[in-house]
Protein backbone atom coordinates (compact mmCIF):
# COMPACT_ATOMS: atom_id res chain seq x y z
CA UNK A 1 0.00 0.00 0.00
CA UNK A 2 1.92 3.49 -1.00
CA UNK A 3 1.17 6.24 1.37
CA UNK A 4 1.98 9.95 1.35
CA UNK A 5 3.69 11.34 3.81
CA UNK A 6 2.46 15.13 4.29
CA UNK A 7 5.02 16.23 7.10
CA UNK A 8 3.59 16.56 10.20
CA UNK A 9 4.92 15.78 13.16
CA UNK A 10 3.44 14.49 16.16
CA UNK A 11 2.56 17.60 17.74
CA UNK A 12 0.49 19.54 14.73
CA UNK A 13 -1.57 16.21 14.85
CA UNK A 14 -2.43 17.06 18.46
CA UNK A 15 -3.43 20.31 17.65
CA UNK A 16 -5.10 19.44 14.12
CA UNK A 17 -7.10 16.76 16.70
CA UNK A 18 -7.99 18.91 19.10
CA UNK A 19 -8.89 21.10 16.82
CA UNK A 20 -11.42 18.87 15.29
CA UNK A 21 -12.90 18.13 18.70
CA UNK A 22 -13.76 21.92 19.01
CA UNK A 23 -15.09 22.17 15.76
CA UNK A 24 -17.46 18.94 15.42
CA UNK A 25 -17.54 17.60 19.09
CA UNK A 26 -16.40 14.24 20.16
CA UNK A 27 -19.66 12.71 19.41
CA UNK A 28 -19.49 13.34 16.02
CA UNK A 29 -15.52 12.32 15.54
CA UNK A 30 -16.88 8.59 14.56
CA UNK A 31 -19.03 9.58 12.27
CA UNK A 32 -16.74 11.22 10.50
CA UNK A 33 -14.09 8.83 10.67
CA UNK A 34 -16.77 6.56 9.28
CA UNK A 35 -17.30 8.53 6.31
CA UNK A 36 -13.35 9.12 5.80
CA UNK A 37 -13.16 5.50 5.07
CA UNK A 38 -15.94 4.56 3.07
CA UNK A 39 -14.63 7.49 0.65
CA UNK A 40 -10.96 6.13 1.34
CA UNK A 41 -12.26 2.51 -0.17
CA UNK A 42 -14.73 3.80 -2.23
CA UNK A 43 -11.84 5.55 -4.33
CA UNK A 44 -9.34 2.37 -3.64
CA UNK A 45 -11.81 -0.32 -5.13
CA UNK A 46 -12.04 2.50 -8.33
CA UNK A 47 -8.31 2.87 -8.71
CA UNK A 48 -8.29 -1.08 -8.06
CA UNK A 49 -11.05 -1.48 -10.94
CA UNK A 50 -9.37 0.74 -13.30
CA UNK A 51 -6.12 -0.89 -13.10
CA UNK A 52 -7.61 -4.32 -13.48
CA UNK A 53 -9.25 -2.45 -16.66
CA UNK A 54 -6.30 -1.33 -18.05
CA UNK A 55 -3.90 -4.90 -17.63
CA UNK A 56 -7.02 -6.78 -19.13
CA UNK A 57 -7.05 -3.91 -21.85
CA UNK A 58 -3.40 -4.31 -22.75
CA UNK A 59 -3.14 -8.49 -22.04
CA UNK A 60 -5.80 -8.33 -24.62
CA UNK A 61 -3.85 -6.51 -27.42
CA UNK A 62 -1.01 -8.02 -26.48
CA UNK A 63 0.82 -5.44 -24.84
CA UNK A 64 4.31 -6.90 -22.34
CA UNK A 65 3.55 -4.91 -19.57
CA UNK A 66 6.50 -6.33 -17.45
CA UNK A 67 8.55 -4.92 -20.19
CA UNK A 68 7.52 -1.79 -20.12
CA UNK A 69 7.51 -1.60 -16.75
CA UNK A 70 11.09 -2.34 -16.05
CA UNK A 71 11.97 0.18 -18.79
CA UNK A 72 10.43 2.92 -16.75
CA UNK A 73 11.98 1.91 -13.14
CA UNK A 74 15.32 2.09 -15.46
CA UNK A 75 14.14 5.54 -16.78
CA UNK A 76 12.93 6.63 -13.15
CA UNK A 77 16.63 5.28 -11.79
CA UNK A 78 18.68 7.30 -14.66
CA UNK A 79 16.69 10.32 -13.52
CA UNK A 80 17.67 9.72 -9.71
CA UNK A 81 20.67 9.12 -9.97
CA UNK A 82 21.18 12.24 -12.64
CA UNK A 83 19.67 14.56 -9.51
CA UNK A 84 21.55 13.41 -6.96
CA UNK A 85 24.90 13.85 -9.39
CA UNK A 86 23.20 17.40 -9.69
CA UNK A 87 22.92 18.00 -6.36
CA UNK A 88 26.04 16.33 -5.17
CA UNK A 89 27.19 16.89 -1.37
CA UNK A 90 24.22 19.59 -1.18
CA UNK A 91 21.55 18.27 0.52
CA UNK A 92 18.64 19.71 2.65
CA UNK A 93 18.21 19.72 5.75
CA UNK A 94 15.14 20.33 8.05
């Protein structure tokens, strides 16, 4: 399962949380949290769908996909590796 990682640290979710408690009361938090996840599966099961369309679509015409897939990890890997040559010994730090 990929996840994005938005940056916040454990103390903005406290406030975001409490936050939420002010806004919509504690009584209401499940409900919400309810509603969060039905959307959360509801677009899942569609992405799900839609790639299940797509490698039926392509098995069908006879498309490799494996092929083309490892060509574009080798494509994504040039272009790392041609940033971080870019870059070099500067790096970020937070």
């Amino acid at each position: 399962m990929n996840t994005i990682v938005l940056f916040i640290s454990g103390p903005e979710i406290v406030v975001i949380m409490l936050i939420v408690v002010m806004v919509f009361g504690a009584d209401k938090i499940p409900e919400i949290a309810r509603g969060l996840g039905k959307g959360m599966r509801q677009i899942k099961d569609a992405t799900n769908d839609i790639k299940q369309e797509i490698k039926d679509s392509s098995e069908n015409v006879g498309v490799d996909t494996k092929s083309i897939t490892k060509d574009i990890n080798k494509e994504i890997s040039s272009v790392k590796e041609d940033i971080d040559d870019l870059t070099g010994p500067v790096k970020r730090r937070f």
